[in-house]
C-alpha atoms as a PDB file:
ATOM      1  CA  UNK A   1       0.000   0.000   0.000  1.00  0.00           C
ATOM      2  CA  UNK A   2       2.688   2.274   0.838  1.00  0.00           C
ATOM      3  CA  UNK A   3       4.624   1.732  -2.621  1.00  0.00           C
ATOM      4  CA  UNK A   4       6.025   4.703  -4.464  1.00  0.00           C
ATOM      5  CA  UNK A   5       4.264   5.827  -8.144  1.00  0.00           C
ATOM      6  CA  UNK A   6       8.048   4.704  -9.515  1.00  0.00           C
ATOM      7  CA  UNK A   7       7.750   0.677  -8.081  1.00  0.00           C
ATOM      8  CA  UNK A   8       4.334   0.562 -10.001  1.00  0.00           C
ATOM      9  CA  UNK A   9       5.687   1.921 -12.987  1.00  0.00           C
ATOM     10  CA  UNK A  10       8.498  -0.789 -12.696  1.00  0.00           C
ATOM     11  CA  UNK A  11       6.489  -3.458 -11.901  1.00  0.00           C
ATOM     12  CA  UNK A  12       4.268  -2.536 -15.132  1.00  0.00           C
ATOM     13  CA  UNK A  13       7.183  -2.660 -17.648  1.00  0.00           C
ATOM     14  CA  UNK A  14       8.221  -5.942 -16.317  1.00  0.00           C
ATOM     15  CA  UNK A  15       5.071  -7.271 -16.584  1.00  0.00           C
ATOM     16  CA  UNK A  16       4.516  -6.471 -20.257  1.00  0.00           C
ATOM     17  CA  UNK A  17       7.678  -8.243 -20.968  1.00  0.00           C
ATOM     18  CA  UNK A  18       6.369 -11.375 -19.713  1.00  0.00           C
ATOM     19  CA  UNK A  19       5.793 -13.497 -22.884  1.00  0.00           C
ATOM     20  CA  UNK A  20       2.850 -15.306 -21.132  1.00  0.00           C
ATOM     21  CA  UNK A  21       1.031 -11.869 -20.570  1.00  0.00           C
ATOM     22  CA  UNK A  22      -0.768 -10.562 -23.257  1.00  0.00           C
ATOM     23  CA  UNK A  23      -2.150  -7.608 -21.628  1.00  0.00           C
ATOM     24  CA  UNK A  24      -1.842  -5.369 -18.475  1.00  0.00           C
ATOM     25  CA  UNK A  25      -4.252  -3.480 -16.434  1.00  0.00           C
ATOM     26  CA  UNK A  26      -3.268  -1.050 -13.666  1.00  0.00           C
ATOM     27  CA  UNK A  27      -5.656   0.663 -11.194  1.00  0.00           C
ATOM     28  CA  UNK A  28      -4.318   3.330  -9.048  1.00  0.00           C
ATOM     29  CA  UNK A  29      -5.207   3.461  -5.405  1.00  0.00           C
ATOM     30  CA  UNK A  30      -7.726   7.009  -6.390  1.00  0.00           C
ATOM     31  CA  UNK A  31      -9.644   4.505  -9.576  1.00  0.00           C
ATOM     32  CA  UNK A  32     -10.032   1.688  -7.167  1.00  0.00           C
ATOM     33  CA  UNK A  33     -11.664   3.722  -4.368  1.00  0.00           C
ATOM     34  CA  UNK A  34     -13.628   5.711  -6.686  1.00  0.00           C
ATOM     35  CA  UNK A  35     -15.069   2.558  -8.340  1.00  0.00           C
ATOM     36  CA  UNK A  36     -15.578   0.812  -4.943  1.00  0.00           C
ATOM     37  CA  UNK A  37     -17.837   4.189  -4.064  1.00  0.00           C
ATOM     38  CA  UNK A  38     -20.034   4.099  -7.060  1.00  0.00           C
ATOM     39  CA  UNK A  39     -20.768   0.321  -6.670  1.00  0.00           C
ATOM     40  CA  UNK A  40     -20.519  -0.028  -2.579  1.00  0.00           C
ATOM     41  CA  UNK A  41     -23.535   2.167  -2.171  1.00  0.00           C
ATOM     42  CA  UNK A  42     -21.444   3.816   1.254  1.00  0.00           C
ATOM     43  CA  UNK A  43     -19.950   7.075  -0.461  1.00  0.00           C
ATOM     44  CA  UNK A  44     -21.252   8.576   2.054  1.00  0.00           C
ATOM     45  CA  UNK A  45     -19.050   7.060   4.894  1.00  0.00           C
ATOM     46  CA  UNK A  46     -16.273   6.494   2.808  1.00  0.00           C
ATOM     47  CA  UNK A  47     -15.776  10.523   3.118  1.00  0.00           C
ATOM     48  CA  UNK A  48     -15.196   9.951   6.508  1.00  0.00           C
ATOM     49  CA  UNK A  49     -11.809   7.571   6.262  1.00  0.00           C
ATOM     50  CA  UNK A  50      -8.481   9.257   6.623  1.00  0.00           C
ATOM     51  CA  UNK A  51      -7.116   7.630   4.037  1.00  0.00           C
ATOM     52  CA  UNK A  52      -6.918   5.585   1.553  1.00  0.00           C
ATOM     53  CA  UNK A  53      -7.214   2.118   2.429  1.00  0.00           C
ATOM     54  CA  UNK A  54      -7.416   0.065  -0.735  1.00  0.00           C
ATOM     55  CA  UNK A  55      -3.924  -0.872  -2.322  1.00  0.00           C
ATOM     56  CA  UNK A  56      -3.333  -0.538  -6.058  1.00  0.00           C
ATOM     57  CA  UNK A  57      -4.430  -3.282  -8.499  1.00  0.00           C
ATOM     58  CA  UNK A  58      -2.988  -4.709 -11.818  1.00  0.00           C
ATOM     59  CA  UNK A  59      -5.042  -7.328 -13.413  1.00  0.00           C
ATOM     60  CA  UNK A  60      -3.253  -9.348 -15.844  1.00  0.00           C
ATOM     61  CA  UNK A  61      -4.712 -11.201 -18.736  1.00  0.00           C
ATOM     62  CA  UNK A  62      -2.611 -13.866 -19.952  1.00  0.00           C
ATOM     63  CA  UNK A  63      -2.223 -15.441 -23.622  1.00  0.00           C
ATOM     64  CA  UNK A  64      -4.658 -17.742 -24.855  1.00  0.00           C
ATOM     65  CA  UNK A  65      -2.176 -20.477 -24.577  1.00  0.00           C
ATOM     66  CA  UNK A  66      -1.663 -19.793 -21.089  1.00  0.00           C
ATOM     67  CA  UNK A  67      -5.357 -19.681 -20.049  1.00  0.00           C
ATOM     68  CA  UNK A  68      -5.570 -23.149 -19.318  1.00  0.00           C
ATOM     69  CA  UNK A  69      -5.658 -23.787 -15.271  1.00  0.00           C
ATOM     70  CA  UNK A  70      -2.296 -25.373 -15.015  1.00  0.00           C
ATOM     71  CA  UNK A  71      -0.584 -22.866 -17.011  1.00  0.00           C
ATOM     72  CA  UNK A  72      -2.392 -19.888 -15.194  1.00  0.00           C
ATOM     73  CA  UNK A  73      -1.673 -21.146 -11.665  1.00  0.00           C
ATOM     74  CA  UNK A  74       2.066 -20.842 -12.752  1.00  0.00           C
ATOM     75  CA  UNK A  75       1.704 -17.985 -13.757  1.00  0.00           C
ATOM     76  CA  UNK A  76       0.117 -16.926 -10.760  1.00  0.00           C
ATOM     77  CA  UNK A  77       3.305 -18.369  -8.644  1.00  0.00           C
ATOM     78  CA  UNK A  78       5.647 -16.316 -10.956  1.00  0.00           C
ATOM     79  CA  UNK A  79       4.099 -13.080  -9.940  1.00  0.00           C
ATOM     80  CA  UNK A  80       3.464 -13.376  -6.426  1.00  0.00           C
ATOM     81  CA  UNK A  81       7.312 -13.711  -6.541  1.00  0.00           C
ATOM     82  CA  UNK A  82       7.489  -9.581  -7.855  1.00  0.00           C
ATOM     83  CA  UNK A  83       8.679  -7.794  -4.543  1.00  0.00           C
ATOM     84  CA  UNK A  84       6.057  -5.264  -5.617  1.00  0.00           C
ATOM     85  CA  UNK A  85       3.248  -7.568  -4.833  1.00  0.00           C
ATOM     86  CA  UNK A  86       2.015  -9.032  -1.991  1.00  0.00           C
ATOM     87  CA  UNK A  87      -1.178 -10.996  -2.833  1.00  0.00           C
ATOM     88  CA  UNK A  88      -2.180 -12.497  -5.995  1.00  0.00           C
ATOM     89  CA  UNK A  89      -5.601 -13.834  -6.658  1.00  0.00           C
ATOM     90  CA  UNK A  90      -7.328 -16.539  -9.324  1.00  0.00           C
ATOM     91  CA  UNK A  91     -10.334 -18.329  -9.307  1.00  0.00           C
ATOM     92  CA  UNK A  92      -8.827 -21.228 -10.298  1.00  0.00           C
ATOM     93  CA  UNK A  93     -11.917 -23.372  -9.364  1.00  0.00           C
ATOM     94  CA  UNK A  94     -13.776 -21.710 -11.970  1.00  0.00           C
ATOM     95  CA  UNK A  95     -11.167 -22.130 -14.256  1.00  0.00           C
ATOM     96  CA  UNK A  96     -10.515 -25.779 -14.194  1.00  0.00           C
ATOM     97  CA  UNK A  97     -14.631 -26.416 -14.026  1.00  0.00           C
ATOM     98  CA  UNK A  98     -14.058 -24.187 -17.622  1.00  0.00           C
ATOM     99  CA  UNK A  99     -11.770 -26.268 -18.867  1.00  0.00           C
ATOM    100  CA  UNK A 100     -13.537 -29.114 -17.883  1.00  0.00           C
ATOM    101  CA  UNK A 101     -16.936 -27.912 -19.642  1.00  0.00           C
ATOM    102  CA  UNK A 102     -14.927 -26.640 -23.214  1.00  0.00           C
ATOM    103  CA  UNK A 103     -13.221 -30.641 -23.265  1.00  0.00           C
ATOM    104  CA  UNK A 104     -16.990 -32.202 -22.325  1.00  0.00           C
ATOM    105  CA  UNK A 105     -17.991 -29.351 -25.867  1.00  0.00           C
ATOM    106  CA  UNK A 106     -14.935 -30.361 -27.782  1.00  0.00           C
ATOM    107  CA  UNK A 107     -15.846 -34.083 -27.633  1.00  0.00           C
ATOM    108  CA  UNK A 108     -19.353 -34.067 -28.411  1.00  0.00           C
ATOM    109  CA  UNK A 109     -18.137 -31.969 -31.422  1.00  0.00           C
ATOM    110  CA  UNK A 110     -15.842 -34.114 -32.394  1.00  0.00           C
ATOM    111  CA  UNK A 111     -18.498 -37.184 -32.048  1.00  0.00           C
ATOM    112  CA  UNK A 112     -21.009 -34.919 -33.788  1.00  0.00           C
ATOM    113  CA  UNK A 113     -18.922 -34.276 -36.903  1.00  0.00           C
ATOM    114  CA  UNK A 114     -18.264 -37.738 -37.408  1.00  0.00           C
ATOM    115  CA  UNK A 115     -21.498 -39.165 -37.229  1.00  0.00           C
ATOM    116  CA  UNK A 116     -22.386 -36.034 -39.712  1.00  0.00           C
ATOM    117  CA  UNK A 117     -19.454 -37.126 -41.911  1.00  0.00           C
ATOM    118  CA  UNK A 118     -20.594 -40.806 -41.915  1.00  0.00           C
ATOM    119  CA  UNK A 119     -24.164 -39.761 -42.867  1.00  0.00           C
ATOM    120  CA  UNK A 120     -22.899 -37.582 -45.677  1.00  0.00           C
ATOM    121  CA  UNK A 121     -20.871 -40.143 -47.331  1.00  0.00           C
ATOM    122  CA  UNK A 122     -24.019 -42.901 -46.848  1.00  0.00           C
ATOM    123  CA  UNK A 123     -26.524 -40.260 -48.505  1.00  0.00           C
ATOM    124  CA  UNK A 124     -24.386 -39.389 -50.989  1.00  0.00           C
ATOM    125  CA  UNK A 125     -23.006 -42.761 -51.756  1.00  0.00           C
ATOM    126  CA  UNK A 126     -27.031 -44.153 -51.739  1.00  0.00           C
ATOM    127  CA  UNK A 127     -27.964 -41.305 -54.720  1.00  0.00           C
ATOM    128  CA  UNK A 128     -25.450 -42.064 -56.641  1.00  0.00           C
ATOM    129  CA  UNK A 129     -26.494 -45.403 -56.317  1.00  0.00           C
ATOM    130  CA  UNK A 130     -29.920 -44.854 -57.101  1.00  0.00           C
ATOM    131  CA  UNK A 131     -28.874 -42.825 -60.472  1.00  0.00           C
ATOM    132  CA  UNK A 132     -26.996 -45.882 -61.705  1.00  0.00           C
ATOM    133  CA  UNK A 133     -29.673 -48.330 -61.030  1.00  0.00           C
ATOM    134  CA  UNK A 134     -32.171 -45.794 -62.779  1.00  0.00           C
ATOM    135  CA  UNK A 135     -29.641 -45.939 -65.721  1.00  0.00           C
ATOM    136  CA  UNK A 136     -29.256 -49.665 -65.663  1.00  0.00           C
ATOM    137  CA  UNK A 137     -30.820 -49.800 -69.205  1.00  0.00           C
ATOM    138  CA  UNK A 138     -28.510 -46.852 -70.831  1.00  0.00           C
ATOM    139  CA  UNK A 139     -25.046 -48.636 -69.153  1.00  0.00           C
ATOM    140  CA  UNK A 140     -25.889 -52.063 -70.551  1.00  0.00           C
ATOM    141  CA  UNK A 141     -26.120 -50.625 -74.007  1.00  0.00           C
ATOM    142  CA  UNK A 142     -23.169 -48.528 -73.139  1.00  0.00           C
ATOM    143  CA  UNK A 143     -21.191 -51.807 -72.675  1.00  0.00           C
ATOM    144  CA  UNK A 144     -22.851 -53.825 -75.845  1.00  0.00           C
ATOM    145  CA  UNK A 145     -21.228 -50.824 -77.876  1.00  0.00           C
ATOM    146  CA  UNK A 146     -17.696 -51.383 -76.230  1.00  0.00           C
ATOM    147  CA  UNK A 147     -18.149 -48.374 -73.305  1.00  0.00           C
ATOM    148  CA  UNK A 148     -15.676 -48.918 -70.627  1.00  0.00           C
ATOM    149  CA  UNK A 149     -16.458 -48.695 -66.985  1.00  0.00           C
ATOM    150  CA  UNK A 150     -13.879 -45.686 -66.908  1.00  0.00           C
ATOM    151  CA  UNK A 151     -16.160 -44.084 -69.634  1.00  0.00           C
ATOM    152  CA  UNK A 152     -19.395 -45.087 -68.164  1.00  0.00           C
ATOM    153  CA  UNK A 153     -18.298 -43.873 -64.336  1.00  0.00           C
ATOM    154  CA  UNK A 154     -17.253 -40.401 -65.299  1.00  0.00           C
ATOM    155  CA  UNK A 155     -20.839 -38.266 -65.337  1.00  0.00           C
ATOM    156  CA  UNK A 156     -21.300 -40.050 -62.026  1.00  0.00           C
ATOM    157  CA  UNK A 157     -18.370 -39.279 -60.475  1.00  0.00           C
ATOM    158  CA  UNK A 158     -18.892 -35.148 -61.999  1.00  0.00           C
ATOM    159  CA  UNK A 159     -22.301 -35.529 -59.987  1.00  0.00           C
ATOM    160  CA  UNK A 160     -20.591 -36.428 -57.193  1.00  0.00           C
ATOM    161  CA  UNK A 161     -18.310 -33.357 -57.335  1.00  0.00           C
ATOM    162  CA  UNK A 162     -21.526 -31.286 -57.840  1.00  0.00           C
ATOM    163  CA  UNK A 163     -23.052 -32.781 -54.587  1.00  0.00           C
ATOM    164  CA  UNK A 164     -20.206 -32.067 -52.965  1.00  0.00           C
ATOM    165  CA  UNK A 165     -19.538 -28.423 -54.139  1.00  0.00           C
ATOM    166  CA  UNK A 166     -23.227 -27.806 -53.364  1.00  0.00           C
ATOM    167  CA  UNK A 167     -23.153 -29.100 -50.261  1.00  0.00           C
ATOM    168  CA  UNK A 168     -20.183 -27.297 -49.423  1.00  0.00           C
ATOM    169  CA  UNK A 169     -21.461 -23.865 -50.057  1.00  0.00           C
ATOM    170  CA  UNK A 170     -24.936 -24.428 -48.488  1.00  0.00           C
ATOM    171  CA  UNK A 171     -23.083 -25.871 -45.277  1.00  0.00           C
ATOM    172  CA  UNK A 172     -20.971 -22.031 -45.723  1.00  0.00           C
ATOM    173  CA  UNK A 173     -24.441 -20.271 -46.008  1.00  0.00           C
ATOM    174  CA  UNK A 174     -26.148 -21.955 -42.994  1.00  0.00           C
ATOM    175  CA  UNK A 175     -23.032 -21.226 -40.609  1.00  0.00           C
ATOM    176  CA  UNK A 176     -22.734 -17.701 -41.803  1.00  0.00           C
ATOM    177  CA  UNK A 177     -26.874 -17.040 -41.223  1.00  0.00           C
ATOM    178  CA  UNK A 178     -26.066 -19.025 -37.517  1.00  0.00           C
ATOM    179  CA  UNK A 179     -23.709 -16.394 -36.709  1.00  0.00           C
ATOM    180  CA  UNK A 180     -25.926 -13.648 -37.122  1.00  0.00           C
ATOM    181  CA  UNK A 181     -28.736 -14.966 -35.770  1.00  0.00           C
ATOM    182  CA  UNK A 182     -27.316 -15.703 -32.484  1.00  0.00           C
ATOM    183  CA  UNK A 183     -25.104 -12.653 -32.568  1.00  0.00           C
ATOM    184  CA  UNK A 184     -27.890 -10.581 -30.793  1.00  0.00           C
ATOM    185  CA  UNK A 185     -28.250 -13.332 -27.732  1.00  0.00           C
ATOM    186  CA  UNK A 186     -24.053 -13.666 -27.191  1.00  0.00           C
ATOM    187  CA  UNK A 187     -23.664  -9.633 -27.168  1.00  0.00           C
ATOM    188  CA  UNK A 188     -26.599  -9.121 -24.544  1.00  0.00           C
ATOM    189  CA  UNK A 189     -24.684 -12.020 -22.798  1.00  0.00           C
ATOM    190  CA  UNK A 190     -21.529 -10.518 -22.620  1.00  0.00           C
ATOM    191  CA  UNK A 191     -22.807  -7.098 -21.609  1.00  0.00           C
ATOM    192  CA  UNK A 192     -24.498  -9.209 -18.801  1.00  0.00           C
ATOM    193  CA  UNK A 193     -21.069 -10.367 -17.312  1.00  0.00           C
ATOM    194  CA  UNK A 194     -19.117  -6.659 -19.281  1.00  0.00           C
ATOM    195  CA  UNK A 195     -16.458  -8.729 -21.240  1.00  0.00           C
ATOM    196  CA  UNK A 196     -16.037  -8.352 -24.786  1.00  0.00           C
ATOM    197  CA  UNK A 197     -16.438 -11.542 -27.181  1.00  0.00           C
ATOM    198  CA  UNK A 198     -17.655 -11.573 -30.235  1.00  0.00           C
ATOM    199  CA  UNK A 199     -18.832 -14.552 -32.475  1.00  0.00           C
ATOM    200  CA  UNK A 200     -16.858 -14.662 -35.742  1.00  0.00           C
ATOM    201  CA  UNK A 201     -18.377 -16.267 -38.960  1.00  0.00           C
ATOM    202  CA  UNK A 202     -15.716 -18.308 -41.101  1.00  0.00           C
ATOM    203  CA  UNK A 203     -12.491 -16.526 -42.529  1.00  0.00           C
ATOM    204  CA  UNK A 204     -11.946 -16.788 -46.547  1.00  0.00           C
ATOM    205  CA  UNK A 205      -9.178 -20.116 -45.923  1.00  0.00           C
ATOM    206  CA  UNK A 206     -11.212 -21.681 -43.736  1.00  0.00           C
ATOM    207  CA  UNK A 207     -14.053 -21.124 -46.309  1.00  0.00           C
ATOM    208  CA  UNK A 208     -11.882 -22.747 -48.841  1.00  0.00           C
ATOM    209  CA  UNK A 209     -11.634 -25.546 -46.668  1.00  0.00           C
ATOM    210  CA  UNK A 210     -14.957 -26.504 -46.085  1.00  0.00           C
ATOM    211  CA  UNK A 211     -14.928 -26.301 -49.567  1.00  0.00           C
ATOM    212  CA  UNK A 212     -12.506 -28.566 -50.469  1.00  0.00           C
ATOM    213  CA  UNK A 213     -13.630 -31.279 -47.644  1.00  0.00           C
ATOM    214  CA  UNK A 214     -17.086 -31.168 -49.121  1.00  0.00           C
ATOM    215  CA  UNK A 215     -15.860 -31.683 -52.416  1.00  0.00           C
ATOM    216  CA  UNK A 216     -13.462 -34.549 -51.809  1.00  0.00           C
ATOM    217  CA  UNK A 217     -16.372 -36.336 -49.633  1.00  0.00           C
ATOM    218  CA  UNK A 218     -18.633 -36.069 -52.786  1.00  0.00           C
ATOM    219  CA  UNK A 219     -16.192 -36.995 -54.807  1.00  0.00           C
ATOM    220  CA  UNK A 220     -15.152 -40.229 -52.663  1.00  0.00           C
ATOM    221  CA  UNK A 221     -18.480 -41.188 -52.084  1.00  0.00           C
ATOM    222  CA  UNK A 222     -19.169 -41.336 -55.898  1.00  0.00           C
ATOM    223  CA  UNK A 223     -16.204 -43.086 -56.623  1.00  0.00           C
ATOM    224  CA  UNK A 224     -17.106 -45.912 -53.984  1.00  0.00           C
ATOM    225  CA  UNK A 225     -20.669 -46.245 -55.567  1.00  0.00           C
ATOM    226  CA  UNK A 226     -19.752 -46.377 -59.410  1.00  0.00           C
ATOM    227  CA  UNK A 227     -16.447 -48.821 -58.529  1.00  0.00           C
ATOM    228  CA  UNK A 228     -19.204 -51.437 -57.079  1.00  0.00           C
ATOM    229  CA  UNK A 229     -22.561 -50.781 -58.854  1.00  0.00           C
ATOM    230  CA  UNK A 230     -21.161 -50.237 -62.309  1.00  0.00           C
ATOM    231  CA  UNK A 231     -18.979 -53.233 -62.265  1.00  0.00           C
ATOM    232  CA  UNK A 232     -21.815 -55.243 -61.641  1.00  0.00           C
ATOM    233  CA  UNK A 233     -24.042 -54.291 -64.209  1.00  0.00           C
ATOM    234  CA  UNK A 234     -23.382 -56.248 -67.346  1.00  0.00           C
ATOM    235  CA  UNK A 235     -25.737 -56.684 -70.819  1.00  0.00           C
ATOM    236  CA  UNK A 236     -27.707 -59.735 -70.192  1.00  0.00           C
END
């Protein structure tokens, strides 16, 4: 409490040199009694205190790698060892029941998007199917006229790229449109508990990813379907 203006200052540029910090708060001993006054509800016997009781504050944000419990609770034990400071403070119950909760979401997503990924190779491979078999009639002329199966698979396999471009772009459209929607809900939220996060839609490379996933799953699909179902038919 009793530190001179020049320690903080010291303390402050050391701090910002840490490579797990990303970013450094400081609130003087005047900020953090005037905000304890406005919130308290006892300006009015505050006025009566000598001093100032309340020491100054820096809260430190650290890195997103270093957000993790572990990581921050070392951190924590690297500053209390600043002679500047005598009491650091995280919730690190909170934290590791966070961590806990984002690993229980990461899973399930993980288990989601397979089971999606399964089902879009099964539909897919299934109407391709269902074209050749609809077909069955033009292929086994195809063949009595010398058509390979090379020849014969190839429309398939470009309506298998189709599906999967298509698919592709509506999956883009229908994660963009889910960003906005809930946009509205996750900024009241926020505002709720004053942090500032914001719900970003898909970035251009990402974008092209989706793309390109979608397109080889189409693609793979088709190529499994017309391999087995064109082989089989032959001109009776």
């Amino acid at each position: 409490k009793e530190m001179s203006e020049t320690r903080y200052q010291n303390l402050l540029k050391r701090l910002n040199n840490y490579k797990e910090i990303e970013h450094v708060k400081y609130i003087s001993k005047a900020e953090g009694m005037a905000n304890f006054s406005q919130t308290s509800g006892f300006n009015s016997a505050l006025k009566f205190l000598d001093k100032n009781p309340l020491p100054a504050v820096v809260v430190v944000t650290p890195k997103p790698y270093y957000r993790t419990a572990i990581a921050a609770r070392e951190l924590l034990v690297k500053l209390e060892r600043e002679a500047e400071v005598k009491q650091g403070k995280l919730d690190i119950t909170w934290l590791s029941r966070l961590d806990g909760i984002i690993d229980l979401f990461s899973d399930a997503v993980w288990i989601l998007s397979v089971l999606l990924l399964s089902a879009v190779l099964l539909i897919t491979g299934n109407t391709i199917r269902l074209n050749i078999l609809s077909q069955r009639a033009e292929i086994e002329v195809m063949k009595l006229v010398g058509a390979t199966n090379r020849f014969i698979q190839r429309p398939f396999l470009y309506t298998g790229f189709w599906y999967g471009l298509i698919g592709g772009l509506l999956a883009w459209l229908v994660s963009t449109l889910m960003v906005y929607w809930i946009e509205g809900a996750v900024l009241h939220l926020t505002q709720l508990y004053q942090t500032d996060f914001a719900l970003e839609g898909l970035m251009f490379s990402e974008a092209v990813v989706l793309l390109l996933a979608a397109i080889t799953m189409g693609l793979s699909s088709a190529v499994m379907s017309v391999n087995y179902y064109v082989a089989k038919i032959e001109p009776s």
